[in-house]
PDB file of N, CA and C in Angstrom:
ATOM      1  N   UNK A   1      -1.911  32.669   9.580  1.00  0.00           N
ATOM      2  CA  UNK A   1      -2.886  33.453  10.298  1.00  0.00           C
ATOM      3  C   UNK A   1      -4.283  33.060   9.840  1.00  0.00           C
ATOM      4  N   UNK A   2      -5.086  33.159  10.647  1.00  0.00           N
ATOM      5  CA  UNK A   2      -6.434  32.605  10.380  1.00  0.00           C
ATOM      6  C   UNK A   2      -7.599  33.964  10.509  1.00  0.00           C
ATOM      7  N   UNK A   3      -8.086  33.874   9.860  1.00  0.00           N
ATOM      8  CA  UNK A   3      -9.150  34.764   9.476  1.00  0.00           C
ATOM      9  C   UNK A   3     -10.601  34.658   9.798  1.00  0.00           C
ATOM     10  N   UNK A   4     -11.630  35.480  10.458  1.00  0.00           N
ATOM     11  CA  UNK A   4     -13.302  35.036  10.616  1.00  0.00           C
ATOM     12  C   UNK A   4     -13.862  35.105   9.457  1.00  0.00           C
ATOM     13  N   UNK A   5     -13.111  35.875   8.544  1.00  0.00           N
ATOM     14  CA  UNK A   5     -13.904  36.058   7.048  1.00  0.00           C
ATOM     15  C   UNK A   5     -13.669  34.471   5.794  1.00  0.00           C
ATOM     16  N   UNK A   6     -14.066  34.522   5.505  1.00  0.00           N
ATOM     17  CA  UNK A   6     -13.980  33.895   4.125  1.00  0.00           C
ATOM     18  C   UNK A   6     -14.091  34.664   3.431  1.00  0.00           C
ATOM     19  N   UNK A   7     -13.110  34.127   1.861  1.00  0.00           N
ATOM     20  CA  UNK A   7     -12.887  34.934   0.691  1.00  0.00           C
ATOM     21  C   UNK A   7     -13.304  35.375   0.096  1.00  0.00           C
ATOM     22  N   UNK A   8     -14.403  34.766  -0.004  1.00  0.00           N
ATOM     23  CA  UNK A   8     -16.196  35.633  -1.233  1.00  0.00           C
ATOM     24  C   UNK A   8     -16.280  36.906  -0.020  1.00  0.00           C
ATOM     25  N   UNK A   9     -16.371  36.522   1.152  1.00  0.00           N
ATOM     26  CA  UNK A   9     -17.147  37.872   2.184  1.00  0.00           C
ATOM     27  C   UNK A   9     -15.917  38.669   2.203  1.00  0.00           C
ATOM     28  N   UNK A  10     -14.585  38.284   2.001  1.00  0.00           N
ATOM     29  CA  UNK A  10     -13.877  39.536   2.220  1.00  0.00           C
ATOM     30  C   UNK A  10     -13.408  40.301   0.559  1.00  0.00           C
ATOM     31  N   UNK A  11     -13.889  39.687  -0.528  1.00  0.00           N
ATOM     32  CA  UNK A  11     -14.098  40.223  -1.856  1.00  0.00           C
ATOM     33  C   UNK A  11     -15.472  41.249  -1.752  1.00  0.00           C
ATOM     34  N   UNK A  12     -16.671  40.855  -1.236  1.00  0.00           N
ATOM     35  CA  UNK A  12     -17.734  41.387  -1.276  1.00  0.00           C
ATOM     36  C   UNK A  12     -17.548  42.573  -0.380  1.00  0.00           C
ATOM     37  N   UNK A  13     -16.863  42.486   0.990  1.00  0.00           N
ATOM     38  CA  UNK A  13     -16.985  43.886   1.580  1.00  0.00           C
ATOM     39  C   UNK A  13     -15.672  44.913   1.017  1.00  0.00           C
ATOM     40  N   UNK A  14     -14.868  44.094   0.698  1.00  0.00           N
ATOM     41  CA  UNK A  14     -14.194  45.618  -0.476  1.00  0.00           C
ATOM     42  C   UNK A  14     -14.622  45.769  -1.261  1.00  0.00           C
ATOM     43  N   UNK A  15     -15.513  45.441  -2.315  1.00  0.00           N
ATOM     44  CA  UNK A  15     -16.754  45.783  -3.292  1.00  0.00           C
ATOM     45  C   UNK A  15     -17.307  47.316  -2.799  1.00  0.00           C
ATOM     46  N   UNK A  16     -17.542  46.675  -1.770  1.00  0.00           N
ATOM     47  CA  UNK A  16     -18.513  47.264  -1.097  1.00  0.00           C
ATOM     48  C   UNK A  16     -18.365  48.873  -0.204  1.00  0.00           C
ATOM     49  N   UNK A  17     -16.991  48.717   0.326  1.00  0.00           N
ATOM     50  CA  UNK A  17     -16.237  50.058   0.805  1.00  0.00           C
ATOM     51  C   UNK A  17     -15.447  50.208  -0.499  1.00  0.00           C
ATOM     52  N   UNK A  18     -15.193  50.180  -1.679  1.00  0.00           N
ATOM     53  CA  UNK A  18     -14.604  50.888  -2.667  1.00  0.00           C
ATOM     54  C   UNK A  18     -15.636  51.136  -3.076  1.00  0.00           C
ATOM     55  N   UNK A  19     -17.073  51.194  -3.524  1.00  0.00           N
ATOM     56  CA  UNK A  19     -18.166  51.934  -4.065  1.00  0.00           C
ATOM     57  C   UNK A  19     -18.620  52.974  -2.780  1.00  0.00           C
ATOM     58  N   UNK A  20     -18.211  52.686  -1.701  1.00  0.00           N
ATOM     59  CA  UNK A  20     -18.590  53.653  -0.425  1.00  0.00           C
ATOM     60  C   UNK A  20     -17.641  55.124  -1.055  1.00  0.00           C
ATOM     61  N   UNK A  21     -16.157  54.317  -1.282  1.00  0.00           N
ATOM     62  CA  UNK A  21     -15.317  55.619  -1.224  1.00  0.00           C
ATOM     63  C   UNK A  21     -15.580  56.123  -2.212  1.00  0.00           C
ATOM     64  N   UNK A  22     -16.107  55.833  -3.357  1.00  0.00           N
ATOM     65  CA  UNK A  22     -16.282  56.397  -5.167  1.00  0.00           C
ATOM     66  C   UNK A  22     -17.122  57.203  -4.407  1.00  0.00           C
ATOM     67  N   UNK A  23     -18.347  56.793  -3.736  1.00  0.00           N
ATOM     68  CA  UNK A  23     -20.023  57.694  -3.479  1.00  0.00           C
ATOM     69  C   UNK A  23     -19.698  58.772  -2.546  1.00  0.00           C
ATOM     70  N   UNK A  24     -18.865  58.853  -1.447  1.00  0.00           N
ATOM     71  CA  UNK A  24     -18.574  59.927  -1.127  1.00  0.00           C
ATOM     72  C   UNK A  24     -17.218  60.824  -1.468  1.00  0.00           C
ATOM     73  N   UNK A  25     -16.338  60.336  -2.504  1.00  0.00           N
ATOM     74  CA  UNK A  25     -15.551  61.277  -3.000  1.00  0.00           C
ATOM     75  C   UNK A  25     -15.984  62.154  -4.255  1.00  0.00           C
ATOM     76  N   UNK A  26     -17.456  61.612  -4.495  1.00  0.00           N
ATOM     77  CA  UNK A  26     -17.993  62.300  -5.469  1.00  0.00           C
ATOM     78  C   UNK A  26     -18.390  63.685  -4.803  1.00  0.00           C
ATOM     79  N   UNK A  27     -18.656  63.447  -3.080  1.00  0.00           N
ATOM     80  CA  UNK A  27     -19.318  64.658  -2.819  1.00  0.00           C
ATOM     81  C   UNK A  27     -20.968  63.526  -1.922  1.00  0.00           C
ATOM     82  N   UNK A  28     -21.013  62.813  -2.158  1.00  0.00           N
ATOM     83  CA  UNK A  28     -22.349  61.994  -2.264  1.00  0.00           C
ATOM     84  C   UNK A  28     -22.431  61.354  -0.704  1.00  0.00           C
ATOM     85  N   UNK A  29     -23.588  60.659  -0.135  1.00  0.00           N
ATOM     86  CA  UNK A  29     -23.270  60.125   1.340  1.00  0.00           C
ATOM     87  C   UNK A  29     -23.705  58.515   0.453  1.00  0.00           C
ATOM     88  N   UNK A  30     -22.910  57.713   1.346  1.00  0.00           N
ATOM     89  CA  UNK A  30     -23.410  56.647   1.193  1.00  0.00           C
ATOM     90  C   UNK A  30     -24.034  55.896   2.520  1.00  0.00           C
ATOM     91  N   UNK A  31     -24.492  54.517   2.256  1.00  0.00           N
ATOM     92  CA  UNK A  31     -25.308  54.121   3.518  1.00  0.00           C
ATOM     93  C   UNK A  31     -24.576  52.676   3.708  1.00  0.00           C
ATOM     94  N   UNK A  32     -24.054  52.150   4.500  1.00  0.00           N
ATOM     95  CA  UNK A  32     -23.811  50.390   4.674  1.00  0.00           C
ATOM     96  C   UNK A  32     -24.474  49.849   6.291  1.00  0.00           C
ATOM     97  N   UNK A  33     -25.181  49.349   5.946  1.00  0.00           N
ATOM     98  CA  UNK A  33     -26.568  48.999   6.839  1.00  0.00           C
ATOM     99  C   UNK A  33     -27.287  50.076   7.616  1.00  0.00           C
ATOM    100  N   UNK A  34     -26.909  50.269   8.778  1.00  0.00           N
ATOM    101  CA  UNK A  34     -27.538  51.177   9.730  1.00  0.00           C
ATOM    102  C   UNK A  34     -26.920  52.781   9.358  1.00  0.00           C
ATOM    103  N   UNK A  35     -25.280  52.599   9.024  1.00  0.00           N
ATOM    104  CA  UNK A  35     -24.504  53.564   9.171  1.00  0.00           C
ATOM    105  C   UNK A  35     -24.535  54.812   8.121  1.00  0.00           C
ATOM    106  N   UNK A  36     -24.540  55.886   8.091  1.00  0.00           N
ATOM    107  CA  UNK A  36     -24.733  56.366   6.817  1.00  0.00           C
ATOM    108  C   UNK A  36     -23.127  56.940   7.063  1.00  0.00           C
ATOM    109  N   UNK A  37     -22.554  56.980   5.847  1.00  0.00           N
ATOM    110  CA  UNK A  37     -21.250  57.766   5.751  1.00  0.00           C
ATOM    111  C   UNK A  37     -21.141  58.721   4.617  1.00  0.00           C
ATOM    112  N   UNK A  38     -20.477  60.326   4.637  1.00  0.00           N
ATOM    113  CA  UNK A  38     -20.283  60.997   4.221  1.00  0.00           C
ATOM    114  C   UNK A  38     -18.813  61.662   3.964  1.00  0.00           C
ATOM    115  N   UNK A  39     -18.413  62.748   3.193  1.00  0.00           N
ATOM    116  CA  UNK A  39     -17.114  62.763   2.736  1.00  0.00           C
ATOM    117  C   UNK A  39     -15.905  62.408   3.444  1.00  0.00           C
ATOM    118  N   UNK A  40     -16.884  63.142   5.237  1.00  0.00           N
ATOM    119  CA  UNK A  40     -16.050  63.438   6.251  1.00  0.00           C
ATOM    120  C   UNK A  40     -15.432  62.233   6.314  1.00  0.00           C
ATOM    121  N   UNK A  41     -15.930  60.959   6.305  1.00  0.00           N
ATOM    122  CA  UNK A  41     -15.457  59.614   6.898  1.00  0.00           C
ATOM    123  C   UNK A  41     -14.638  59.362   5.879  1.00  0.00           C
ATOM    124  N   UNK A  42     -14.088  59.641   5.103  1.00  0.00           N
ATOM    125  CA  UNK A  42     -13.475  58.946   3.951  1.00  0.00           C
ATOM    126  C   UNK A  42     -12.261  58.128   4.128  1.00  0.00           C
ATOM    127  N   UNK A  43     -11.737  58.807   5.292  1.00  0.00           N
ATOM    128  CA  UNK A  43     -10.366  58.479   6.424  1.00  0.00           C
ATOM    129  C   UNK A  43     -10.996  56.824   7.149  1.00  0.00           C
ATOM    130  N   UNK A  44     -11.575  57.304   7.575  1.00  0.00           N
ATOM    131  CA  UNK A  44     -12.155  55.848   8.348  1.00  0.00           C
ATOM    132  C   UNK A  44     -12.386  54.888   7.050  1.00  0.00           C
ATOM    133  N   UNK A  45     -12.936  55.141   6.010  1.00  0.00           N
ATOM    134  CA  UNK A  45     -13.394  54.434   4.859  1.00  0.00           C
ATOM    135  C   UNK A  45     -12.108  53.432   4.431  1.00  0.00           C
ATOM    136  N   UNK A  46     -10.679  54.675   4.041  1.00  0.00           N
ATOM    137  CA  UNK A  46      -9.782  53.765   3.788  1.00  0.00           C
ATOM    138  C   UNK A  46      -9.104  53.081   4.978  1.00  0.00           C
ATOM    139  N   UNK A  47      -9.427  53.195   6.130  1.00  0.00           N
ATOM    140  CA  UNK A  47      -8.607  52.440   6.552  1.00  0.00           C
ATOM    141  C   UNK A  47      -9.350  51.265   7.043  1.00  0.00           C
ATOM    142  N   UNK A  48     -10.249  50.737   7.356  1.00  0.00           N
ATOM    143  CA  UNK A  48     -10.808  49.886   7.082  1.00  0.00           C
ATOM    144  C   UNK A  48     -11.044  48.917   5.838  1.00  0.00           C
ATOM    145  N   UNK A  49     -10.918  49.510   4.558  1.00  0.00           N
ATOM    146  CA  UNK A  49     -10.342  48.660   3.024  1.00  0.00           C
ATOM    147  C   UNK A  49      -9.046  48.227   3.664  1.00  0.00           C
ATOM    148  N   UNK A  50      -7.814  48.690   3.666  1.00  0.00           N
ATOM    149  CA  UNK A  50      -7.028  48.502   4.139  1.00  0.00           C
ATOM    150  C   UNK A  50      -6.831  47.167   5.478  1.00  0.00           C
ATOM    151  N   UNK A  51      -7.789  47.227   6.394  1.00  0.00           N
ATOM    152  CA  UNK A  51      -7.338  46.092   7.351  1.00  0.00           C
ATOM    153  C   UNK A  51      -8.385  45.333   5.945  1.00  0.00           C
ATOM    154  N   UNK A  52      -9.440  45.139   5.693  1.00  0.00           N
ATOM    155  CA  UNK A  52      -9.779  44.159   4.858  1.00  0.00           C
ATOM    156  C   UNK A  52      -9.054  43.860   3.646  1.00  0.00           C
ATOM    157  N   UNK A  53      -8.209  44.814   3.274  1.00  0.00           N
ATOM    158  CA  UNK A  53      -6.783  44.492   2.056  1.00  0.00           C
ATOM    159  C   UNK A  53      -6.114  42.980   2.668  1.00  0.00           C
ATOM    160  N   UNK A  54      -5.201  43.340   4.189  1.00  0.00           N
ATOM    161  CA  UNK A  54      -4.769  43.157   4.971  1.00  0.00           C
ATOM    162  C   UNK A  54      -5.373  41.134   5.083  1.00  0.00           C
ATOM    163  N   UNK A  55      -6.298  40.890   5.383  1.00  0.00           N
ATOM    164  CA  UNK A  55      -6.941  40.219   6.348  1.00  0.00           C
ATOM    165  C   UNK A  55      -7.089  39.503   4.489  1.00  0.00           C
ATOM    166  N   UNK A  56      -7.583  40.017   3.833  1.00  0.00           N
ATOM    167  CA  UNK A  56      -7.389  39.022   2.025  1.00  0.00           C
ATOM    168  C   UNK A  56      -6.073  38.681   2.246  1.00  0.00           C
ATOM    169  N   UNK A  57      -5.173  39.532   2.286  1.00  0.00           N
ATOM    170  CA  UNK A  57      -3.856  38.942   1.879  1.00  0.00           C
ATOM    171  C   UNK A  57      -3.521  37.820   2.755  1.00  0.00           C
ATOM    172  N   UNK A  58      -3.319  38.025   3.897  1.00  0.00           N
ATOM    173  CA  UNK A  58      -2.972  36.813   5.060  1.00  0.00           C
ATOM    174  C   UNK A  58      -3.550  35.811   4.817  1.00  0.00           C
ATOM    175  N   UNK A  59      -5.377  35.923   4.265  1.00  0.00           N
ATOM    176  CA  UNK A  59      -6.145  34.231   3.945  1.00  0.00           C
ATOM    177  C   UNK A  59      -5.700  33.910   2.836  1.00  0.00           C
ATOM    178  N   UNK A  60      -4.860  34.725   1.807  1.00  0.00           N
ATOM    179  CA  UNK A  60      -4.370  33.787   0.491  1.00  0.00           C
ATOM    180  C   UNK A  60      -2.677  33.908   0.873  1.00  0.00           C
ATOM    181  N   UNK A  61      -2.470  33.856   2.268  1.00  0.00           N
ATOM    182  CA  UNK A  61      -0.730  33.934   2.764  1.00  0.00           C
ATOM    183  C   UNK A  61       0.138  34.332   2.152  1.00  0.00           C
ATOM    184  N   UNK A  62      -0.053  35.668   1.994  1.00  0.00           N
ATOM    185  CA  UNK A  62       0.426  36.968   0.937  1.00  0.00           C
ATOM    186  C   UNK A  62       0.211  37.480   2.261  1.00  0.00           C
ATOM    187  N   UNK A  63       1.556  38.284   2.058  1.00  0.00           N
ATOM    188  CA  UNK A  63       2.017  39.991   3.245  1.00  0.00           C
ATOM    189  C   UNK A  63       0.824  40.835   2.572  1.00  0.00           C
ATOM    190  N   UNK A  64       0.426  41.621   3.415  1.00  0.00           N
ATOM    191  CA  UNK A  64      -0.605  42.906   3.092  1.00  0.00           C
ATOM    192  C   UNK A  64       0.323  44.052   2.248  1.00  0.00           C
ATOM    193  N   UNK A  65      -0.938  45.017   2.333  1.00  0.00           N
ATOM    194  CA  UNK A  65      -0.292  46.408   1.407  1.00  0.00           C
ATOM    195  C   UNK A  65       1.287  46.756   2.090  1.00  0.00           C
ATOM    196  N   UNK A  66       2.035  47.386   0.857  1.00  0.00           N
ATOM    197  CA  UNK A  66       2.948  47.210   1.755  1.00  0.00           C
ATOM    198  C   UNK A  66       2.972  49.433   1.139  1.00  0.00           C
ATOM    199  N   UNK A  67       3.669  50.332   1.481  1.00  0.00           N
ATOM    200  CA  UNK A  67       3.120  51.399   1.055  1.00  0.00           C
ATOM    201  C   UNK A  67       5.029  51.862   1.007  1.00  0.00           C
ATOM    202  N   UNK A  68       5.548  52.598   0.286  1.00  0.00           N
ATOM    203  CA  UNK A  68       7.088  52.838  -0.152  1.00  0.00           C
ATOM    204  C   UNK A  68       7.200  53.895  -0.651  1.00  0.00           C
ATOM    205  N   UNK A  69       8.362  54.702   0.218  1.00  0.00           N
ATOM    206  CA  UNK A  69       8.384  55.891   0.099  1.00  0.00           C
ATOM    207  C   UNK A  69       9.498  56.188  -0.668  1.00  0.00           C
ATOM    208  N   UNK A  70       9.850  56.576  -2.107  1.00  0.00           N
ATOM    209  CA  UNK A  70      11.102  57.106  -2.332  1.00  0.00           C
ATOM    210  C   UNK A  70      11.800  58.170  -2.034  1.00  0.00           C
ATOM    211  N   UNK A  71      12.738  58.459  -2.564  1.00  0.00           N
ATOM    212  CA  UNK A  71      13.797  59.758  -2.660  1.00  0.00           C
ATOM    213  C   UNK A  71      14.135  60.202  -4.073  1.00  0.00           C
ATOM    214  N   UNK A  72      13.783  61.377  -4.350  1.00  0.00           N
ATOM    215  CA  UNK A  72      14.652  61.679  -5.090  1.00  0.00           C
ATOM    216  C   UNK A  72      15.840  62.715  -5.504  1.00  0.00           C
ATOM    217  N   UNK A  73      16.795  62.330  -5.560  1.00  0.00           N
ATOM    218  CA  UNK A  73      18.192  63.354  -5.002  1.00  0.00           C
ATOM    219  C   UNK A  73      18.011  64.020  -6.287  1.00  0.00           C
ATOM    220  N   UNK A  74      18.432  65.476  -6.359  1.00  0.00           N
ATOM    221  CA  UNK A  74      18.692  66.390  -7.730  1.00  0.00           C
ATOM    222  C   UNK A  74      20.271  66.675  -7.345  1.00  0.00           C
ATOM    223  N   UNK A  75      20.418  67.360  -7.953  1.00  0.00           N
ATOM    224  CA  UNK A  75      21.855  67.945  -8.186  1.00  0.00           C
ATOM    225  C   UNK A  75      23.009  68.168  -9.277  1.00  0.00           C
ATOM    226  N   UNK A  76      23.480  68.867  -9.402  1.00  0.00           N
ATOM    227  CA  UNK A  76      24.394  69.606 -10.484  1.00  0.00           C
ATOM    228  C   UNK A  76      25.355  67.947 -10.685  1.00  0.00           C
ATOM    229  N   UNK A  77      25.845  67.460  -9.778  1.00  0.00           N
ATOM    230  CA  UNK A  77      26.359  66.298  -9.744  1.00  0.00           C
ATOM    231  C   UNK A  77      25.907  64.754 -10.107  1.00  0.00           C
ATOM    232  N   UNK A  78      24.559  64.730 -10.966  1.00  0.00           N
ATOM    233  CA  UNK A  78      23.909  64.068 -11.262  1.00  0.00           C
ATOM    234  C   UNK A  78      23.217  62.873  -9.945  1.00  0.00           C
ATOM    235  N   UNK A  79      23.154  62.069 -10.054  1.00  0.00           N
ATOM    236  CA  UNK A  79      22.432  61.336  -8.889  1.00  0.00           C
ATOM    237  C   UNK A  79      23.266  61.094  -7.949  1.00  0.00           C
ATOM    238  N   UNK A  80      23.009  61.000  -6.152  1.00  0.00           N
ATOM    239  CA  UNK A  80      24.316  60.925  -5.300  1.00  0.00           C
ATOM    240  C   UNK A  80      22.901  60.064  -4.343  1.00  0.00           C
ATOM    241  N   UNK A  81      24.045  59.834  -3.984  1.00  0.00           N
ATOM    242  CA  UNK A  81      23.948  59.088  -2.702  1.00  0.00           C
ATOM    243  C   UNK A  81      23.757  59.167  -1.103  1.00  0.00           C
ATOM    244  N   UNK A  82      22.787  59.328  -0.505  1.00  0.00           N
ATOM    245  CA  UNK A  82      22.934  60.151   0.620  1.00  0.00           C
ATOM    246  C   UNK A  82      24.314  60.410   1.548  1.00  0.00           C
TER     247      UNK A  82
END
């Protein structure tokens, strides 16, 4: 897969939206050019890291985030099996 970014620019803009998400999970607004963003966006924040996670991994031909949900069974019967 081919990418418009290069690797310095797609290191620099997750730099760049992970200090976004630190500045408004503090409570704080941050600004990236024109846009100003605040706590509310924080949703939009990660998912955009995310396609730029995404879009790194594919230019160094590495699968993206991959996200895994476990189980965990309790029971008097010690661990079972669904």
């Amino acid at each position: 897969m081919t990418s418009i970014w290069t690797e310095q620019e797609l290191r620099e803009e997750i730099d760049l939206y992970k200090r976004a998400i630190k500045a408004c999970a503090s409570g704080s607004s941050y600004t990236i050019g024109s846009r100003s963003l605040t706590r509310q966006n924080l949703k939009e924040l990660r998912e955009h890291l995310d396609y730029l996670a995404g879009e790194l991994a594919a230019l160094e031909g590495r699968r993206g985030p991959v996200l895994v949900q476990g189980r965990i069974y309790r029971g008097s019967a010690g661990w079972r099996k669904p």
